[in-house]
PDB file of N, CA and C in Angstrom:
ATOM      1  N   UNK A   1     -51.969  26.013 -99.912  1.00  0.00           N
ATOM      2  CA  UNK A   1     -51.060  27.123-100.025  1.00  0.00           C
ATOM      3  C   UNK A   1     -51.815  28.269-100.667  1.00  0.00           C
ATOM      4  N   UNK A   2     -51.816  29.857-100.219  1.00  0.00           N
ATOM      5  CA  UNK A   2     -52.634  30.624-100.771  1.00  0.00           C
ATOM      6  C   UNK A   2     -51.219  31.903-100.647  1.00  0.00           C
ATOM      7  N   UNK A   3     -51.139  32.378-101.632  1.00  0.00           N
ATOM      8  CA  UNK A   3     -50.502  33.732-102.163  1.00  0.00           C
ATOM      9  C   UNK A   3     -51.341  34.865-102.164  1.00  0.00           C
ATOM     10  N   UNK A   4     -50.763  35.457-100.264  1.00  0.00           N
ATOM     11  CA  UNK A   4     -51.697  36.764-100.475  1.00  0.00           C
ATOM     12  C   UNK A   4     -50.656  38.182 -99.923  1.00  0.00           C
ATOM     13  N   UNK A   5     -50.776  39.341-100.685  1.00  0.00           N
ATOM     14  CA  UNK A   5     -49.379  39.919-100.762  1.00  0.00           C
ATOM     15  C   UNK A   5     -49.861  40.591 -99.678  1.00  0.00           C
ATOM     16  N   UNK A   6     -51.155  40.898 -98.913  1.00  0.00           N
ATOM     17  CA  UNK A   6     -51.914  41.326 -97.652  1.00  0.00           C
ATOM     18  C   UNK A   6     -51.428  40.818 -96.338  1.00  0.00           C
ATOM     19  N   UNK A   7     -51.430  39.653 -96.558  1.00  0.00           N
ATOM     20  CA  UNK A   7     -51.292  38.618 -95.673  1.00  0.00           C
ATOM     21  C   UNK A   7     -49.370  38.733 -94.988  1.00  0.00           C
ATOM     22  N   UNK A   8     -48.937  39.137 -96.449  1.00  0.00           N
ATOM     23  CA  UNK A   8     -46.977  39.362 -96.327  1.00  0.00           C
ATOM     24  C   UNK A   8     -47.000  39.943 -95.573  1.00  0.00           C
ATOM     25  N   UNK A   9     -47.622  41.355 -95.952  1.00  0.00           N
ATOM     26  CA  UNK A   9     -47.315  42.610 -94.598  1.00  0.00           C
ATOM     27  C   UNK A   9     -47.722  42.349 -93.821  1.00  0.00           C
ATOM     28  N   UNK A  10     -48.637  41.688 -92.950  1.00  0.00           N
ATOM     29  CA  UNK A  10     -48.706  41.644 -91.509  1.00  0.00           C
ATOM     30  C   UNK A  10     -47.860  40.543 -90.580  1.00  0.00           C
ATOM     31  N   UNK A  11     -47.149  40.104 -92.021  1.00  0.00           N
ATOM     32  CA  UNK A  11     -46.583  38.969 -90.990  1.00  0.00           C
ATOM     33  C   UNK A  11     -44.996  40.177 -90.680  1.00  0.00           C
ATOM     34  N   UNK A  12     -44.782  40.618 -92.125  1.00  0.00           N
ATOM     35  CA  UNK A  12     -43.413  41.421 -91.495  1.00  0.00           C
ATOM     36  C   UNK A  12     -43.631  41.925 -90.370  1.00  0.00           C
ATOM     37  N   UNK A  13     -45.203  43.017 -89.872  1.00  0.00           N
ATOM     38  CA  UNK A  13     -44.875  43.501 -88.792  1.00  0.00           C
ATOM     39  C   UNK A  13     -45.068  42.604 -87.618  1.00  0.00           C
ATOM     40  N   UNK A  14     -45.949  41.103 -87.464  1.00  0.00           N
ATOM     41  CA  UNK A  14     -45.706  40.582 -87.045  1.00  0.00           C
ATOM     42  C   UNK A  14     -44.328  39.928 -86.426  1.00  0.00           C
ATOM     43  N   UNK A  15     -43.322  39.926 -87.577  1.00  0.00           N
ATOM     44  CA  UNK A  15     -41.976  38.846 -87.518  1.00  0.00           C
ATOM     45  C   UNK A  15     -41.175  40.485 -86.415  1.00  0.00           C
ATOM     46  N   UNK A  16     -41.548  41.643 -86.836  1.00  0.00           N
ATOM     47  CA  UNK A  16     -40.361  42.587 -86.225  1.00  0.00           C
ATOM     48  C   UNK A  16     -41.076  42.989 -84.802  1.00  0.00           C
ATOM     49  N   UNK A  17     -42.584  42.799 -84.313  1.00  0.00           N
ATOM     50  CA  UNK A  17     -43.088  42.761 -83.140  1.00  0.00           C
ATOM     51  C   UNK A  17     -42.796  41.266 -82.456  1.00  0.00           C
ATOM     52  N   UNK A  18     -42.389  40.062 -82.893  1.00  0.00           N
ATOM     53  CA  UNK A  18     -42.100  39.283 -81.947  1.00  0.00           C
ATOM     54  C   UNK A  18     -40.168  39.348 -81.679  1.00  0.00           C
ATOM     55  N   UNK A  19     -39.441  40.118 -82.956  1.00  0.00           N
ATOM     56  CA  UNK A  19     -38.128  40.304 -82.603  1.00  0.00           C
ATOM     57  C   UNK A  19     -38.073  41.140 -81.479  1.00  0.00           C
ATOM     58  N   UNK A  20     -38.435  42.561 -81.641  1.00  0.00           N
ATOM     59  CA  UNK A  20     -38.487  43.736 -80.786  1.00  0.00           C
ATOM     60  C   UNK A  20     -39.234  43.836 -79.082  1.00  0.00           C
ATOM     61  N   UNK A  21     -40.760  42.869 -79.005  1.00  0.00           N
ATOM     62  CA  UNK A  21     -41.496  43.242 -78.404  1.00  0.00           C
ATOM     63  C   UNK A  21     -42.469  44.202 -78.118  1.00  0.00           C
ATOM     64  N   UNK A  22     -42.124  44.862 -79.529  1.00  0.00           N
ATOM     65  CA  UNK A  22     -43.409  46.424 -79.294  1.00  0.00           C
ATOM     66  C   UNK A  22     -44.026  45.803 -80.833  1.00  0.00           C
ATOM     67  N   UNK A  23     -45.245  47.175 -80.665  1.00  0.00           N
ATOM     68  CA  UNK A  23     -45.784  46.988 -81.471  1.00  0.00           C
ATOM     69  C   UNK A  23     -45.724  48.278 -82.528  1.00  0.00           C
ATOM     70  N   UNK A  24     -46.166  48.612 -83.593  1.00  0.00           N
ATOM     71  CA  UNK A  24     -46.198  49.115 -84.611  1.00  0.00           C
ATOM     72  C   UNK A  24     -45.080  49.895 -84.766  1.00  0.00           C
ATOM     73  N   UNK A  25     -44.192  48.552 -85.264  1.00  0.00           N
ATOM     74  CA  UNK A  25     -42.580  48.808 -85.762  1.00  0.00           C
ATOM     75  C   UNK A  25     -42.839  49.396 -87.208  1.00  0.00           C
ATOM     76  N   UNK A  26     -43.992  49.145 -87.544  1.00  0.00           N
ATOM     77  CA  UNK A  26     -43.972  50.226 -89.268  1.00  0.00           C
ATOM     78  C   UNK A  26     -45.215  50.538 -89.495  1.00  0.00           C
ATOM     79  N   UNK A  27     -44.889  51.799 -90.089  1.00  0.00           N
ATOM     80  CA  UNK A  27     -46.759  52.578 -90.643  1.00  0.00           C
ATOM     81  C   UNK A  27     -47.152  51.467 -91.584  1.00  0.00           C
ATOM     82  N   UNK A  28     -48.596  52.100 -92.018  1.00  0.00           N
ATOM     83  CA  UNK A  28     -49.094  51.300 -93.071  1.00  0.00           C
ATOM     84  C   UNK A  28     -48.793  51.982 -94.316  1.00  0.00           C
ATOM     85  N   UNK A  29     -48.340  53.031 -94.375  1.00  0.00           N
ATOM     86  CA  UNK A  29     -47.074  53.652 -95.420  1.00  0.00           C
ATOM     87  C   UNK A  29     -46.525  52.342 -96.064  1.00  0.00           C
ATOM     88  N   UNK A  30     -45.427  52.499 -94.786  1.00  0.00           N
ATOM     89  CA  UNK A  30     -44.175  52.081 -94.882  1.00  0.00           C
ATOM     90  C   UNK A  30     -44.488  50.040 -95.365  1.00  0.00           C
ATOM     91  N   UNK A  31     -45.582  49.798 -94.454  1.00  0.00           N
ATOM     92  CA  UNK A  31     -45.463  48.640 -95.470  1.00  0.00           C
ATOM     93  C   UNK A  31     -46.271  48.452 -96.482  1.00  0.00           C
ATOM     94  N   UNK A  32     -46.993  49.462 -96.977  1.00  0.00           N
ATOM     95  CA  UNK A  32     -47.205  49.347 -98.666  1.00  0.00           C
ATOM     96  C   UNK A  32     -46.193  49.772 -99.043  1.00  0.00           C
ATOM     97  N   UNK A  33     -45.417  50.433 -99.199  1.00  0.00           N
ATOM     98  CA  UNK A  33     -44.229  50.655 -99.402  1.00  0.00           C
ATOM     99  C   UNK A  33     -43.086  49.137 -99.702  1.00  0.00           C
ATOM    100  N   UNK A  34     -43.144  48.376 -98.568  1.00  0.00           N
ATOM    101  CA  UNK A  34     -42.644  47.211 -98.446  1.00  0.00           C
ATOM    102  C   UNK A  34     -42.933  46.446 -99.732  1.00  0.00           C
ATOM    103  N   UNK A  35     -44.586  46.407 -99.314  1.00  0.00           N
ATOM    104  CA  UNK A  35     -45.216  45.598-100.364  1.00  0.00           C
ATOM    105  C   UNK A  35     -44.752  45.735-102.577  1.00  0.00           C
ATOM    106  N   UNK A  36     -45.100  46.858-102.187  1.00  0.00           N
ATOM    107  CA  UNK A  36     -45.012  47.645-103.831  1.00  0.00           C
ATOM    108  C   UNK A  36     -43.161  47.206-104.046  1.00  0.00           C
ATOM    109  N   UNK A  37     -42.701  47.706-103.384  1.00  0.00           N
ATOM    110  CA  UNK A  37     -41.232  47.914-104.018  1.00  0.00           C
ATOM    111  C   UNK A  37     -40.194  46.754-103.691  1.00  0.00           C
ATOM    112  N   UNK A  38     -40.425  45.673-102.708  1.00  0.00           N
ATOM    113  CA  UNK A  38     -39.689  44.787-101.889  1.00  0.00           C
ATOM    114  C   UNK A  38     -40.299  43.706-103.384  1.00  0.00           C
ATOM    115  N   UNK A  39     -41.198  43.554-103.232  1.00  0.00           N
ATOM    116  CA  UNK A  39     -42.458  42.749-103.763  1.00  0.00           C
ATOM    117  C   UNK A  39     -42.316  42.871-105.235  1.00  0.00           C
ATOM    118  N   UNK A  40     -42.146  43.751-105.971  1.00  0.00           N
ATOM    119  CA  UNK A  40     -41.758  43.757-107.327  1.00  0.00           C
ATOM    120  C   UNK A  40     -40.437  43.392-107.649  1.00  0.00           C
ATOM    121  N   UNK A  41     -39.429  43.553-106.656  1.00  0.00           N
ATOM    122  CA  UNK A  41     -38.203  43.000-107.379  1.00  0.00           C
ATOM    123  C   UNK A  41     -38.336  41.387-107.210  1.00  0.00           C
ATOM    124  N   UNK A  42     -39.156  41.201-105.852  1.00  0.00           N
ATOM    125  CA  UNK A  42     -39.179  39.336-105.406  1.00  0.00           C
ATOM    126  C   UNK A  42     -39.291  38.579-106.653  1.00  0.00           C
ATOM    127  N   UNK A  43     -40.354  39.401-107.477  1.00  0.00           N
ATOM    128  CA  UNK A  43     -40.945  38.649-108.864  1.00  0.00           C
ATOM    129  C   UNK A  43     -39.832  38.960-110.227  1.00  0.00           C
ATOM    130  N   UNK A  44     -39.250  40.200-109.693  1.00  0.00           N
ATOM    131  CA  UNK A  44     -38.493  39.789-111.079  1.00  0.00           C
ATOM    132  C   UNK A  44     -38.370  41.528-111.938  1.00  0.00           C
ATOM    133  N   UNK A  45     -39.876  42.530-111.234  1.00  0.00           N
ATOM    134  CA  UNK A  45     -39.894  43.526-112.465  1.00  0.00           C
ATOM    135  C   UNK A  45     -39.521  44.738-111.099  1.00  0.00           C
ATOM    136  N   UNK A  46     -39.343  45.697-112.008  1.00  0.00           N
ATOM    137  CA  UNK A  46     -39.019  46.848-111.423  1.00  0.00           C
ATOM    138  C   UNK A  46     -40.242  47.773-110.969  1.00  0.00           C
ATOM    139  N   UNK A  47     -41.736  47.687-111.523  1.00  0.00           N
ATOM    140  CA  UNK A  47     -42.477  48.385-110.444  1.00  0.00           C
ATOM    141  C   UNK A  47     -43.760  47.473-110.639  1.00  0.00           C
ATOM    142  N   UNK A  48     -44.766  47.629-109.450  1.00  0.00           N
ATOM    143  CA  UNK A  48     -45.289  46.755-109.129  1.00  0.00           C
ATOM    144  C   UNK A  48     -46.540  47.333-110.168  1.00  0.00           C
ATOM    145  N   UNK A  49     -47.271  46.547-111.011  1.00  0.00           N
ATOM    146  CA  UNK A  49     -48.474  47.650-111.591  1.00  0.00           C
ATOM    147  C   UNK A  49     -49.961  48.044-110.590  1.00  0.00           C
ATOM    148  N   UNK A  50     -50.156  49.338-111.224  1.00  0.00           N
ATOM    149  CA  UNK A  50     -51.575  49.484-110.205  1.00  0.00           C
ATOM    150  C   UNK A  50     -52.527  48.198-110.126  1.00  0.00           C
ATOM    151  N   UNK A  51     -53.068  48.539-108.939  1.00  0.00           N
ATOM    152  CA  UNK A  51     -54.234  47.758-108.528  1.00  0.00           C
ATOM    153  C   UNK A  51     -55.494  49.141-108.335  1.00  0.00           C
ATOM    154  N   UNK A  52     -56.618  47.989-108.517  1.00  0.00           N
ATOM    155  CA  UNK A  52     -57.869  48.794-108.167  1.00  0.00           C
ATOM    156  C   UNK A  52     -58.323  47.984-106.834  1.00  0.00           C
ATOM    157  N   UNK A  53     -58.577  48.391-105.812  1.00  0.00           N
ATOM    158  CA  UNK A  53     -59.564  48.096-104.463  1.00  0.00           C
ATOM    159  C   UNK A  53     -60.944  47.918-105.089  1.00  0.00           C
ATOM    160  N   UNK A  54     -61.472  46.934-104.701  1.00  0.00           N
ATOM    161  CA  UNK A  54     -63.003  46.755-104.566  1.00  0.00           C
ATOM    162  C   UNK A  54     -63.560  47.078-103.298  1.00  0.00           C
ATOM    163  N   UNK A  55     -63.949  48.594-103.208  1.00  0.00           N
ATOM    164  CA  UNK A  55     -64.314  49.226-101.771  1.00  0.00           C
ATOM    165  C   UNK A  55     -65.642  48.673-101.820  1.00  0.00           C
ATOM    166  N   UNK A  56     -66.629  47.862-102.591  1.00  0.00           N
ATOM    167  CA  UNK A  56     -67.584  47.364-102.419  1.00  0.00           C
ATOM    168  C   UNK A  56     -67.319  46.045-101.679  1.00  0.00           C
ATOM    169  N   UNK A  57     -66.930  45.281-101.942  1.00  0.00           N
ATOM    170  CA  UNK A  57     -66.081  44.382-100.987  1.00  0.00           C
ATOM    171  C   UNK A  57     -66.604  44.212 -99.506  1.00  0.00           C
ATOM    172  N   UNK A  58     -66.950  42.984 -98.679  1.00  0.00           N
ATOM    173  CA  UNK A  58     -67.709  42.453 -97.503  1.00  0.00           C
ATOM    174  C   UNK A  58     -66.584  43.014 -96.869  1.00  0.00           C
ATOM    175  N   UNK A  59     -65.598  43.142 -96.653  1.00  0.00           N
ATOM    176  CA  UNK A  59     -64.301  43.129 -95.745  1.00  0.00           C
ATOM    177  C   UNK A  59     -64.332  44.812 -95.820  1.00  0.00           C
ATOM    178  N   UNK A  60     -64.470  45.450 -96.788  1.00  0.00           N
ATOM    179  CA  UNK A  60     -64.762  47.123 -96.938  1.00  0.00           C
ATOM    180  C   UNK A  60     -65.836  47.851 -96.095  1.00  0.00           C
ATOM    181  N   UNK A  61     -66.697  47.116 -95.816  1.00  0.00           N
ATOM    182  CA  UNK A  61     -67.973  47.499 -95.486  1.00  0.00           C
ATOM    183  C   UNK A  61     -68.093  48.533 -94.301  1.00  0.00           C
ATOM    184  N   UNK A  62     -68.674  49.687 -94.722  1.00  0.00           N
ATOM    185  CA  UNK A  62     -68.415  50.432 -93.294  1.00  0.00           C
ATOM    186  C   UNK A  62     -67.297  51.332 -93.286  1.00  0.00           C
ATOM    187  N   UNK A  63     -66.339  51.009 -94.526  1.00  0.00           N
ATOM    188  CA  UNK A  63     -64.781  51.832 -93.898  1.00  0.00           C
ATOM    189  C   UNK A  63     -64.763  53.174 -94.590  1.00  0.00           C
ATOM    190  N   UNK A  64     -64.234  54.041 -94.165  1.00  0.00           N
ATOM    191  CA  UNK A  64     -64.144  55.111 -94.548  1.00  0.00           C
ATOM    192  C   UNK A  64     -63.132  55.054 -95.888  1.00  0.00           C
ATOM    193  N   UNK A  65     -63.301  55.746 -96.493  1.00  0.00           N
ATOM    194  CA  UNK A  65     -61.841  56.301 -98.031  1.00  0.00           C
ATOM    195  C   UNK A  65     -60.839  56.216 -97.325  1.00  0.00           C
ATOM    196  N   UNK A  66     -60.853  57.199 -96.475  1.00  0.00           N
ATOM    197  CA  UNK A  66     -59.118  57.532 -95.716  1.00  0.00           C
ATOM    198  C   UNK A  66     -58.616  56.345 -95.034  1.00  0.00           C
ATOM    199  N   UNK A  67     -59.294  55.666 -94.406  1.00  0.00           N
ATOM    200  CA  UNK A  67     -58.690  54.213 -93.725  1.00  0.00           C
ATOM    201  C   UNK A  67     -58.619  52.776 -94.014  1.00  0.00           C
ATOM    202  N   UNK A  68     -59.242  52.745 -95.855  1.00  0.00           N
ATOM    203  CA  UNK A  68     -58.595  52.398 -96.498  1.00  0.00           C
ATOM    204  C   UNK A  68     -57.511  51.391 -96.435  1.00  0.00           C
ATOM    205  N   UNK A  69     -56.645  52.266 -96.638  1.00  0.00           N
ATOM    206  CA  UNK A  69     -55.309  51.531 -96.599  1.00  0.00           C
ATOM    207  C   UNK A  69     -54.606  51.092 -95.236  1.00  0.00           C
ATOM    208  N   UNK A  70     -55.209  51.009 -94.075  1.00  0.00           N
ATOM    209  CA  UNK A  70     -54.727  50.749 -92.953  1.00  0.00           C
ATOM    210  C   UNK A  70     -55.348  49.465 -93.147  1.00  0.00           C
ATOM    211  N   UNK A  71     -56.880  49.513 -93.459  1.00  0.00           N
ATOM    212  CA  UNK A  71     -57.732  48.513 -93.255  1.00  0.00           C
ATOM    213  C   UNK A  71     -57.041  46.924 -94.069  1.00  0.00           C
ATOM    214  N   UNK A  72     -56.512  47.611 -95.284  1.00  0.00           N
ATOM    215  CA  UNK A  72     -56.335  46.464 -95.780  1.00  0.00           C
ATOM    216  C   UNK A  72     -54.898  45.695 -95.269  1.00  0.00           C
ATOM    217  N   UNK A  73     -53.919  46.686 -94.827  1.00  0.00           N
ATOM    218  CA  UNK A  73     -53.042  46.029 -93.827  1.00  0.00           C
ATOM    219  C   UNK A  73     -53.409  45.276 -92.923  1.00  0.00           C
ATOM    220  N   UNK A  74     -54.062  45.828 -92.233  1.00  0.00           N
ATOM    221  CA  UNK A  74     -55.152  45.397 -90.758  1.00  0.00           C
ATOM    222  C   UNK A  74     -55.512  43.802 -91.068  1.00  0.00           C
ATOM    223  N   UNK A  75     -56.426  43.466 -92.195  1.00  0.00           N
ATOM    224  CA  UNK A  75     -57.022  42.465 -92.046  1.00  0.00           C
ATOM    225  C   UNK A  75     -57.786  42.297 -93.031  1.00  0.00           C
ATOM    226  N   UNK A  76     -57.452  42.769 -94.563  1.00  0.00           N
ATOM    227  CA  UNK A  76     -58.185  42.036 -95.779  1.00  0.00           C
ATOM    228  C   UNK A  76     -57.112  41.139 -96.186  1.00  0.00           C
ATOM    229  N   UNK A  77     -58.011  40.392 -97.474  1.00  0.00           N
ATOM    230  CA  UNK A  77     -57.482  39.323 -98.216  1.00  0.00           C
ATOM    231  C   UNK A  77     -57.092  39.607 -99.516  1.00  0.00           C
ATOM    232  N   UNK A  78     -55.933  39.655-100.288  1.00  0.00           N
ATOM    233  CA  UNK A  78     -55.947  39.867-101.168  1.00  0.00           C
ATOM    234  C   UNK A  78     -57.419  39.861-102.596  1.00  0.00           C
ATOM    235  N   UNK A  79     -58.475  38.951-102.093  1.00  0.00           N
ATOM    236  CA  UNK A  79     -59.823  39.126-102.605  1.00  0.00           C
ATOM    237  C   UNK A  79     -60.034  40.507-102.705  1.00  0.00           C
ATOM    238  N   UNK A  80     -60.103  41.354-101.950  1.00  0.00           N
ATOM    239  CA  UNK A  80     -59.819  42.751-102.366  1.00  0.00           C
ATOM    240  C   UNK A  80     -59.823  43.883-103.368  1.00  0.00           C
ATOM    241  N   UNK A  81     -58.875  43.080-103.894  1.00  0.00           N
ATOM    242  CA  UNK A  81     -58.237  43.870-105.394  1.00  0.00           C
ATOM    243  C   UNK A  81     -59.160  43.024-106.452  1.00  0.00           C
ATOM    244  N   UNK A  82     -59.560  44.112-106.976  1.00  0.00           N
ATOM    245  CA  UNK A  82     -60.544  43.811-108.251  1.00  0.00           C
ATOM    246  C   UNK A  82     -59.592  42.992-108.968  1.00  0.00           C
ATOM    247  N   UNK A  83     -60.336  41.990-109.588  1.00  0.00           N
ATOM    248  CA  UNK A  83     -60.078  40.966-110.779  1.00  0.00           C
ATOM    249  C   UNK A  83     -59.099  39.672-110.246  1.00  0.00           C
ATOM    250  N   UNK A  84     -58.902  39.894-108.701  1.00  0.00           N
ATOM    251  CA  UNK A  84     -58.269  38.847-108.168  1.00  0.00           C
ATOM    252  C   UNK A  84     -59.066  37.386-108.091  1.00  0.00           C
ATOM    253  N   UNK A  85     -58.335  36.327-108.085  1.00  0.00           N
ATOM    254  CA  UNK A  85     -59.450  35.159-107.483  1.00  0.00           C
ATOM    255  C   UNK A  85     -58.662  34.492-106.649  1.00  0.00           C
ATOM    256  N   UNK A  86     -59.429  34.351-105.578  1.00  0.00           N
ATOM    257  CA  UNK A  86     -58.907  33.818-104.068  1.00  0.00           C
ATOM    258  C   UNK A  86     -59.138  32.193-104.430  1.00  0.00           C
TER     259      UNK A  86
END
């Protein structure tokens, strides 16, 4: 069993692309958005605290600043976020 809050969002847009049949039923906004605010009450607190990205990171490699945050929707691992352990 592995707890990865990366891994959540793609299944939501996964779970609403196999309801619907299309694809990109939500920005990558909208599900950090999901993530941060859905995701902090799941646990209990009212806001989720910052994280730092490890843009040094094997899964980073190559990506631009701005895409970023698509990328990590896309297909990182919560490993990611500095001070995590996978």
């Amino acid at each position: 069993m592995r707890i990865d809050p990366l891994e959540e969002l793609r299944q939501l847009e996964g779970i609403a692309r196999r309801q619907t049949g299309r694809r990109g039923m939500f920005s990558t906004p909208e599900l950090l958005r999901f993530g941060a605010e859905q995701g902090a009450r799941a646990i209990g607190i009212d806001v989720w605290p910052d994280i730092e990205i490890d843009l040094a990171h094997p899964s980073l490699a190559g990506v631009d600043l701005d895409a970023v945050p698509a990328t990590l929707v896309a297909g990182c691992g919560a490993d990611v976020v500095k001070g995590s352990k996978e």
